[in-house]
PDB file of N, CA and C in Angstrom:
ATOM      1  N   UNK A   1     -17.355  33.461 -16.257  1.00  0.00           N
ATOM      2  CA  UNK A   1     -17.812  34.284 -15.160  1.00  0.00           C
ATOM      3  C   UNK A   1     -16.776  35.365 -14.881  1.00  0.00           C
ATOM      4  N   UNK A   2     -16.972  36.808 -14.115  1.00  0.00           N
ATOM      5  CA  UNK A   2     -16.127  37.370 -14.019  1.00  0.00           C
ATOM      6  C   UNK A   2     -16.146  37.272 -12.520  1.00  0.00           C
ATOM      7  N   UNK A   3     -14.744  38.257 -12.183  1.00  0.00           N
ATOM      8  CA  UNK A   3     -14.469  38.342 -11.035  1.00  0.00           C
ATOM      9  C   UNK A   3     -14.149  39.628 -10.871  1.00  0.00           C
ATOM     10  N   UNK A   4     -13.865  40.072  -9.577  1.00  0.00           N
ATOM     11  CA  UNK A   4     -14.057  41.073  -8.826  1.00  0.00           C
ATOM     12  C   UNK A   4     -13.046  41.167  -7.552  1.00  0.00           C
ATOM     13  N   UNK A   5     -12.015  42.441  -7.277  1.00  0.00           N
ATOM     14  CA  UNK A   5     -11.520  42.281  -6.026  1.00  0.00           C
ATOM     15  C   UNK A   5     -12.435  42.998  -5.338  1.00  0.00           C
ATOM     16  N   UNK A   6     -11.978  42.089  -3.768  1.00  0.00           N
ATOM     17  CA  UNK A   6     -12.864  42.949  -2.551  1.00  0.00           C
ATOM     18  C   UNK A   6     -12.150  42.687  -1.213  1.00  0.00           C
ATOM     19  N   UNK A   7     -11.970  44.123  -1.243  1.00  0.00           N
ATOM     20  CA  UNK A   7     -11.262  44.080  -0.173  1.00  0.00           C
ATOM     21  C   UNK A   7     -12.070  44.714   1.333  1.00  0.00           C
ATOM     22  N   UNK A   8     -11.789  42.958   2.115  1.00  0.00           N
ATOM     23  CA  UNK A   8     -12.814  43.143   3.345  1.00  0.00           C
ATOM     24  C   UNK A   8     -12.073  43.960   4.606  1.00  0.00           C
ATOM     25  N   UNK A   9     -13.356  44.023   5.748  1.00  0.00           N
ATOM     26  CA  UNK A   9     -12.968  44.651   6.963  1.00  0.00           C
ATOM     27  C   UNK A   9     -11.640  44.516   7.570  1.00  0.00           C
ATOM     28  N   UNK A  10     -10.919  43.758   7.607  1.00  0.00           N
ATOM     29  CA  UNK A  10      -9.898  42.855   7.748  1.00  0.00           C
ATOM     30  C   UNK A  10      -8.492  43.022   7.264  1.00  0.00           C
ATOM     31  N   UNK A  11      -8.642  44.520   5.894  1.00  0.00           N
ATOM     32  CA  UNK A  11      -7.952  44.459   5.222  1.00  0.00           C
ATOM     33  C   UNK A  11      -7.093  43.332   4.034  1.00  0.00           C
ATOM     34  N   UNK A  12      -8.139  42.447   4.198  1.00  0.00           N
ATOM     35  CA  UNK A  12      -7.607  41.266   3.115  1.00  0.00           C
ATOM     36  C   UNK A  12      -7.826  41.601   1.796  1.00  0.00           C
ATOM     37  N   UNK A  13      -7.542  41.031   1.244  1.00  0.00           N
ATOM     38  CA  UNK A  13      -7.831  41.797  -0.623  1.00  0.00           C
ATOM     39  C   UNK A  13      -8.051  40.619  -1.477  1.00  0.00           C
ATOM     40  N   UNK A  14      -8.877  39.932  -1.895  1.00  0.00           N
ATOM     41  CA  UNK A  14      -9.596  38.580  -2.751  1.00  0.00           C
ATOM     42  C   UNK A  14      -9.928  38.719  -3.552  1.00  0.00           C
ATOM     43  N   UNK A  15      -9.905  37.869  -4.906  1.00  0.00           N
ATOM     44  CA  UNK A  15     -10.447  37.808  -5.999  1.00  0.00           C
ATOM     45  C   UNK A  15     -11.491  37.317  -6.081  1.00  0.00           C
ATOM     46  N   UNK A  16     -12.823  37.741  -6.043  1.00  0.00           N
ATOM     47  CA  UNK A  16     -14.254  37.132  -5.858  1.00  0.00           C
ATOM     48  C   UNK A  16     -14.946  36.735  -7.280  1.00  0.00           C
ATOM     49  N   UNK A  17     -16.055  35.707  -7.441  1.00  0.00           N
ATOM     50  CA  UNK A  17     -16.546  35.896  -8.869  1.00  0.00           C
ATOM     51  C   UNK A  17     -17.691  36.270  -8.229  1.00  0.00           C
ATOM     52  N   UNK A  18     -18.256  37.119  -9.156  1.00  0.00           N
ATOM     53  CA  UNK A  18     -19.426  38.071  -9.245  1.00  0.00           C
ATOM     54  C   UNK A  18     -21.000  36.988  -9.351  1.00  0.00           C
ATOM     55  N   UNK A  19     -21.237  37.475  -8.158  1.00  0.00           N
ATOM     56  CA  UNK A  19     -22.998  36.093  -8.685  1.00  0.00           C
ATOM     57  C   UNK A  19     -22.470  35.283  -7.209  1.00  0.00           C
ATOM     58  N   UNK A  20     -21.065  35.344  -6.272  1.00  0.00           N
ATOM     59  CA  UNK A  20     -21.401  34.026  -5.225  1.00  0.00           C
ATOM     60  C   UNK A  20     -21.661  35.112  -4.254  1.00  0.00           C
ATOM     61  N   UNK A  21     -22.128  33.973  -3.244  1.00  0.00           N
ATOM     62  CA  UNK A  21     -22.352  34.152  -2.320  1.00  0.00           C
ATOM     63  C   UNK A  21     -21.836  35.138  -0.767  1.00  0.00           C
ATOM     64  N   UNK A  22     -22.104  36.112  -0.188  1.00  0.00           N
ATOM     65  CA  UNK A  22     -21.618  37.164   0.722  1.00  0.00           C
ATOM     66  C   UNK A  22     -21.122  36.512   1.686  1.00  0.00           C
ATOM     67  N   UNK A  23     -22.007  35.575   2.487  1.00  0.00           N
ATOM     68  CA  UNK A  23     -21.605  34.694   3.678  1.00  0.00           C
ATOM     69  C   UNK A  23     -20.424  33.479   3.593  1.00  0.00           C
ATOM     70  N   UNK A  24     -20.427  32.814   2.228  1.00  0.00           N
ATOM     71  CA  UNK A  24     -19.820  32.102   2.393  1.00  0.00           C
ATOM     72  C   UNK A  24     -18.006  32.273   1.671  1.00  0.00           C
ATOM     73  N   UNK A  25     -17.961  33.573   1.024  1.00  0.00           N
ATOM     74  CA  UNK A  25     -17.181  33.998   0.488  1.00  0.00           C
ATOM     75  C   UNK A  25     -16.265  34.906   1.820  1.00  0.00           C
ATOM     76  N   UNK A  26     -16.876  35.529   2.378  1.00  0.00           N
ATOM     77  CA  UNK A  26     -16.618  36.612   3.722  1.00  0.00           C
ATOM     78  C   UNK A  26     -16.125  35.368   4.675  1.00  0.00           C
ATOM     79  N   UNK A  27     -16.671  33.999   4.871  1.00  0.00           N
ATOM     80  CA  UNK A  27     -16.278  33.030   5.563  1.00  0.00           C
ATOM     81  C   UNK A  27     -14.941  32.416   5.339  1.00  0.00           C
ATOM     82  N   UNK A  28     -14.459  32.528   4.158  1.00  0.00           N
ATOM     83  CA  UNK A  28     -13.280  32.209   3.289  1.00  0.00           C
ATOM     84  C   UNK A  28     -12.223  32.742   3.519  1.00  0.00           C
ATOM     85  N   UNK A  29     -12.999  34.073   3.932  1.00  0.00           N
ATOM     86  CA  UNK A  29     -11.860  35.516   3.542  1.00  0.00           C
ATOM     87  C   UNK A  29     -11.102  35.198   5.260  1.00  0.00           C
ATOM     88  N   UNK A  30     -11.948  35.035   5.833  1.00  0.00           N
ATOM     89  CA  UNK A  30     -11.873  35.266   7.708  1.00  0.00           C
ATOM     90  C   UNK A  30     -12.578  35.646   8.218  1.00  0.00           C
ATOM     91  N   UNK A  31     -13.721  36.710   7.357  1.00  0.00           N
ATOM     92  CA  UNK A  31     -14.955  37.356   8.349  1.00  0.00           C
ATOM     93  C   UNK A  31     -15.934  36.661   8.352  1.00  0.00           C
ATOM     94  N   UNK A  32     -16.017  37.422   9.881  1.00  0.00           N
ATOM     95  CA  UNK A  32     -17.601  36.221  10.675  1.00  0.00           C
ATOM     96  C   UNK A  32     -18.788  37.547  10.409  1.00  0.00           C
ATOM     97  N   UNK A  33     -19.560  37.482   9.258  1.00  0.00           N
ATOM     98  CA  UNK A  33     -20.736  38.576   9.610  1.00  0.00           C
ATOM     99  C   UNK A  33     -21.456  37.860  10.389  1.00  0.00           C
ATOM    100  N   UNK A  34     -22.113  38.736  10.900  1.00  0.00           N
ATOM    101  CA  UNK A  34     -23.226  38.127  11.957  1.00  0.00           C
ATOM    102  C   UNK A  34     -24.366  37.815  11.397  1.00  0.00           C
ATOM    103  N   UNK A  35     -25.243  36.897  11.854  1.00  0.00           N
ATOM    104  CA  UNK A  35     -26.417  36.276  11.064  1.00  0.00           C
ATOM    105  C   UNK A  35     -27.726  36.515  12.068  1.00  0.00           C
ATOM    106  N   UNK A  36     -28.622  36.606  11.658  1.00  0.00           N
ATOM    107  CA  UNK A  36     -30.283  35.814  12.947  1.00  0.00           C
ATOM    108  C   UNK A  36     -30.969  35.148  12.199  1.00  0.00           C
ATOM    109  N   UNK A  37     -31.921  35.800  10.719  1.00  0.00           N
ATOM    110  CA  UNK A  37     -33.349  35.030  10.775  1.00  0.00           C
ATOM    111  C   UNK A  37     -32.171  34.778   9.067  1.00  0.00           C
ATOM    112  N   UNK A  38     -31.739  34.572   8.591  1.00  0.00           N
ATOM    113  CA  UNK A  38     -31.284  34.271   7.025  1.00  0.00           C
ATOM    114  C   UNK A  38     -32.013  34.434   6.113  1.00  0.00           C
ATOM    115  N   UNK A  39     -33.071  35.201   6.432  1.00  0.00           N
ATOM    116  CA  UNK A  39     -34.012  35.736   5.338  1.00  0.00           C
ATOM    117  C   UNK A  39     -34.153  36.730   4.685  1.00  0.00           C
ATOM    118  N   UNK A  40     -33.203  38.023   5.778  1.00  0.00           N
ATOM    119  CA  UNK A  40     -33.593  38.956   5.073  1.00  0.00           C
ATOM    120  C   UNK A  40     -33.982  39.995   5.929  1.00  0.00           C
ATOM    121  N   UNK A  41     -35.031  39.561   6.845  1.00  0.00           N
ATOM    122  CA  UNK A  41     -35.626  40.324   7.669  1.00  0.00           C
ATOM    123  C   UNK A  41     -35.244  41.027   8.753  1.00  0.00           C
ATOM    124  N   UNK A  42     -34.431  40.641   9.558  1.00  0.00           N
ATOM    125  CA  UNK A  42     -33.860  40.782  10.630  1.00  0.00           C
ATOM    126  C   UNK A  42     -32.551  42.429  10.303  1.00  0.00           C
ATOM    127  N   UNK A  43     -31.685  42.041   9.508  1.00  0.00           N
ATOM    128  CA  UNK A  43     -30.935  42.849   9.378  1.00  0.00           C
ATOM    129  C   UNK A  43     -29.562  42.593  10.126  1.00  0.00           C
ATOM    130  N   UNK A  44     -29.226  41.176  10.664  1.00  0.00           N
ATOM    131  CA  UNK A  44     -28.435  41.252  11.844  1.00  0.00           C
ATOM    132  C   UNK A  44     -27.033  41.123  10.809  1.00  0.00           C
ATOM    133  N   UNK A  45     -26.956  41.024   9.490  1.00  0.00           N
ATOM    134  CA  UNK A  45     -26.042  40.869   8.636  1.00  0.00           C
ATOM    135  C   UNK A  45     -25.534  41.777   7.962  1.00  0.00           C
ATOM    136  N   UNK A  46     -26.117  42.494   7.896  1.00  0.00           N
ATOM    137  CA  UNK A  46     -25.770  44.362   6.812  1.00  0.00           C
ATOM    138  C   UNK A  46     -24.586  44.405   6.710  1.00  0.00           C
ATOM    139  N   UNK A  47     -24.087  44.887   5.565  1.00  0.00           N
ATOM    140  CA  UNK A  47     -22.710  45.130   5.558  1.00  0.00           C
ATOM    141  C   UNK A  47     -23.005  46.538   4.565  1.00  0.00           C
ATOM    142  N   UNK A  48     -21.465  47.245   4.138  1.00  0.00           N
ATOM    143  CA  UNK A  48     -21.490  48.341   3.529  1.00  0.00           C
ATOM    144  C   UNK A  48     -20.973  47.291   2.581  1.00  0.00           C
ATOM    145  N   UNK A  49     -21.762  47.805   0.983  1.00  0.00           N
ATOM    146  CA  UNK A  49     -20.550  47.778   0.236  1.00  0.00           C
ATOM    147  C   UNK A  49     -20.431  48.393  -0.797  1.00  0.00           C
ATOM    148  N   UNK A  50     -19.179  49.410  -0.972  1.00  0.00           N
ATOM    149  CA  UNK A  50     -19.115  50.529  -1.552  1.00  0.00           C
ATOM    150  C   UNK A  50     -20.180  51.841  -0.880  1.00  0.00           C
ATOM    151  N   UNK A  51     -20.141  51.848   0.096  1.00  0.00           N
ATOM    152  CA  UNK A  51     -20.821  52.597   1.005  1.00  0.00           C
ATOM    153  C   UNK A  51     -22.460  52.659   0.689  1.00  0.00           C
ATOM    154  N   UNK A  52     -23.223  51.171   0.314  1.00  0.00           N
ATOM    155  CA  UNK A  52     -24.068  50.451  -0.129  1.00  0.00           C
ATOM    156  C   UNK A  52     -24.486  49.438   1.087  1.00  0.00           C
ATOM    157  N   UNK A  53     -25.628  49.830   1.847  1.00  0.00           N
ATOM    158  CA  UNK A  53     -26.184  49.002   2.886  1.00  0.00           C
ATOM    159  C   UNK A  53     -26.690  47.902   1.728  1.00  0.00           C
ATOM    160  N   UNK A  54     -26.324  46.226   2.348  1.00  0.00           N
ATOM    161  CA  UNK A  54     -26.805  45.283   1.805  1.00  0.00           C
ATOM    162  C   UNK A  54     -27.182  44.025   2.744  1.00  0.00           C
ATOM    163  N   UNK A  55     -27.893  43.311   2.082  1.00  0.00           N
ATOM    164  CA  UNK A  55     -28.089  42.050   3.322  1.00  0.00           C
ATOM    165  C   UNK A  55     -27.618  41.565   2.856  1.00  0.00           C
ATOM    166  N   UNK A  56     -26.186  40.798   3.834  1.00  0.00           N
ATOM    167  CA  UNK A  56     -25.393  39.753   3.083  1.00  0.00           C
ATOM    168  C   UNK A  56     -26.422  37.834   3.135  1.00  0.00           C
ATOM    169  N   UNK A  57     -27.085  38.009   3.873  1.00  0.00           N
ATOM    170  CA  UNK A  57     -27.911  36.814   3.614  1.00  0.00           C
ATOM    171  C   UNK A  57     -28.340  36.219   2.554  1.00  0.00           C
ATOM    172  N   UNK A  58     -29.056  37.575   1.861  1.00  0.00           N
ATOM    173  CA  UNK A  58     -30.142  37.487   0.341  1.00  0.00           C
ATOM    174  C   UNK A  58     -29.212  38.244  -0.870  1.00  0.00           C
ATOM    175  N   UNK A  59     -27.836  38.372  -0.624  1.00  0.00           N
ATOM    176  CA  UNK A  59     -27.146  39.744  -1.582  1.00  0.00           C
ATOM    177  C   UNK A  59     -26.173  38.680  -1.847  1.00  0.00           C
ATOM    178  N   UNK A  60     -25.748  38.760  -3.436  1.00  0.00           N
ATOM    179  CA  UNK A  60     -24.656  37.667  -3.841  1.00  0.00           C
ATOM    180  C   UNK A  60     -23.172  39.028  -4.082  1.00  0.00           C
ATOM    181  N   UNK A  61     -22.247  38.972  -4.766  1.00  0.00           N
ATOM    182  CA  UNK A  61     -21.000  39.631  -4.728  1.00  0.00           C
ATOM    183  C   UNK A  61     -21.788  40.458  -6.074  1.00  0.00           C
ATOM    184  N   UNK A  62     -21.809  41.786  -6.270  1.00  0.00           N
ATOM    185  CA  UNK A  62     -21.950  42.444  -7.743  1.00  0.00           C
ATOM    186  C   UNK A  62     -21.085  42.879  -8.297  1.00  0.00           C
ATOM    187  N   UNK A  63     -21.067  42.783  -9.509  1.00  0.00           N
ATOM    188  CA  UNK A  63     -19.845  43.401 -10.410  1.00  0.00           C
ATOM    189  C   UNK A  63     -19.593  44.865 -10.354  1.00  0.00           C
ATOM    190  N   UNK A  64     -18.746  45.508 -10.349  1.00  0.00           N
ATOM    191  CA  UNK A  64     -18.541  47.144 -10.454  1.00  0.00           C
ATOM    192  C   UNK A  64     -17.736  47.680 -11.336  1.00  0.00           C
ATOM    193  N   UNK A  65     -18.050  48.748 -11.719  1.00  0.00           N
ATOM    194  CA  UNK A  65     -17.392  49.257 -13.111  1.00  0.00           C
ATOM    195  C   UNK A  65     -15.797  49.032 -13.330  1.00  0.00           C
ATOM    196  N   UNK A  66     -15.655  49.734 -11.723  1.00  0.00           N
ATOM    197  CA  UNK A  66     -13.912  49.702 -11.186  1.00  0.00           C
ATOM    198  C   UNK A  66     -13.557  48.562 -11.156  1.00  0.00           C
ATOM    199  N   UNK A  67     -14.210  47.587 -10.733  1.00  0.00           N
ATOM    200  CA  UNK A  67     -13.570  46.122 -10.857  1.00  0.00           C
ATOM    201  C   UNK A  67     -13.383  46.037  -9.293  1.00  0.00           C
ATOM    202  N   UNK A  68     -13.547  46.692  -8.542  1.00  0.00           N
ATOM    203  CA  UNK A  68     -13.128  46.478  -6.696  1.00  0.00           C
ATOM    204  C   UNK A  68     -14.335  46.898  -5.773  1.00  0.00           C
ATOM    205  N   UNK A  69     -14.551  45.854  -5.144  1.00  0.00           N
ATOM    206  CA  UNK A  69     -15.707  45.924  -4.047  1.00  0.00           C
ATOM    207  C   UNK A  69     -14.681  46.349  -2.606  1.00  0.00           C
ATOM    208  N   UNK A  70     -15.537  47.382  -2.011  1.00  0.00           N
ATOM    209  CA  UNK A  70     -14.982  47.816  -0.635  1.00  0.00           C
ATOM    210  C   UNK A  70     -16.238  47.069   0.645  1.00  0.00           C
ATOM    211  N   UNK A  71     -15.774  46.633   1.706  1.00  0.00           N
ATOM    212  CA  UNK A  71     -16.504  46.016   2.267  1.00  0.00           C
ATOM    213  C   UNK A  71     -16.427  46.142   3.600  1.00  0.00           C
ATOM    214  N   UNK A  72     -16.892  47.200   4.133  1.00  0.00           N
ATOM    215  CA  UNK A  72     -17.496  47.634   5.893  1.00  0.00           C
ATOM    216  C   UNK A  72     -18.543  47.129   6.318  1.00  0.00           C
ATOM    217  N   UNK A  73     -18.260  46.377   7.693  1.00  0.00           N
ATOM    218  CA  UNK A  73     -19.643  46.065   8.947  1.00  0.00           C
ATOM    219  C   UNK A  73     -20.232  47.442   9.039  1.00  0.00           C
ATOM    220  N   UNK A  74     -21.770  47.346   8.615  1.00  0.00           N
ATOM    221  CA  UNK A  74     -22.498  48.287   8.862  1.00  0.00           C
ATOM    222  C   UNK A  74     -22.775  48.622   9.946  1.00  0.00           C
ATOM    223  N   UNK A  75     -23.153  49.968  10.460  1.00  0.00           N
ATOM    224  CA  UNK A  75     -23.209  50.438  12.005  1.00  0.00           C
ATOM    225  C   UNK A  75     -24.282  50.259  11.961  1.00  0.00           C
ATOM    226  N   UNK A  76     -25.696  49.586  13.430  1.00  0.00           N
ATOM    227  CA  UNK A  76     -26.620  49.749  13.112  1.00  0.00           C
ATOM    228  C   UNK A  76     -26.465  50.114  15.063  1.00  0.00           C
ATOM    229  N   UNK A  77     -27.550  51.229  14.874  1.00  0.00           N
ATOM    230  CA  UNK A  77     -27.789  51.453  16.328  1.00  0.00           C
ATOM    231  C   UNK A  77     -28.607  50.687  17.486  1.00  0.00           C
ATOM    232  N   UNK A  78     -29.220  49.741  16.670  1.00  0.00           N
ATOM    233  CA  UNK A  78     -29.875  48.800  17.447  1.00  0.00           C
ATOM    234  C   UNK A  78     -29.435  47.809  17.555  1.00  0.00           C
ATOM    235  N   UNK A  79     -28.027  47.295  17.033  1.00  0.00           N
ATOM    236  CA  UNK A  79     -27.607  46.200  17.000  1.00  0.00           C
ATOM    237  C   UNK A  79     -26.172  45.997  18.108  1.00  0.00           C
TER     238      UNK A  79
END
């Protein structure tokens, strides 16, 4: 499997493997994304990454050419 750095909101910097999980990897790191319906729908989870709106609920870690994931709480105006 490969891996991937990503460096979260937090300024932490981790070696991730590519294919796990957003929530429970971000949980590891120190960040609390926020959650509601875990499906998908809701949106209460969005994150940027690589200036890439994603749902971290239904979205696993992706590989990138550079080898480094950047990772911002998405602004949402309704949230």
């Amino acid at each position: 499997m490969s891996t991937i750095s990503v460096r979260w909101p937090n300024g932490r910097i981790t070696t991730e493997t590519v294919g796990s999980d957003w929530l429970l990897r971000a949980s590891k790191a120190g960040i609390a994304i926020p959650t509601g319906c875990l499906g998908g729908s809701c949106g209460a989870c969005e994150i940027e990454v690589n200036g890439k709106v994603v749902r971290a609920c239904i979205s696993t870690i992706p590989g990138s050419k550079s080898g480094q994931l950047s990772v911002e709480f998405s602004t949402d105006p309704h949230w």
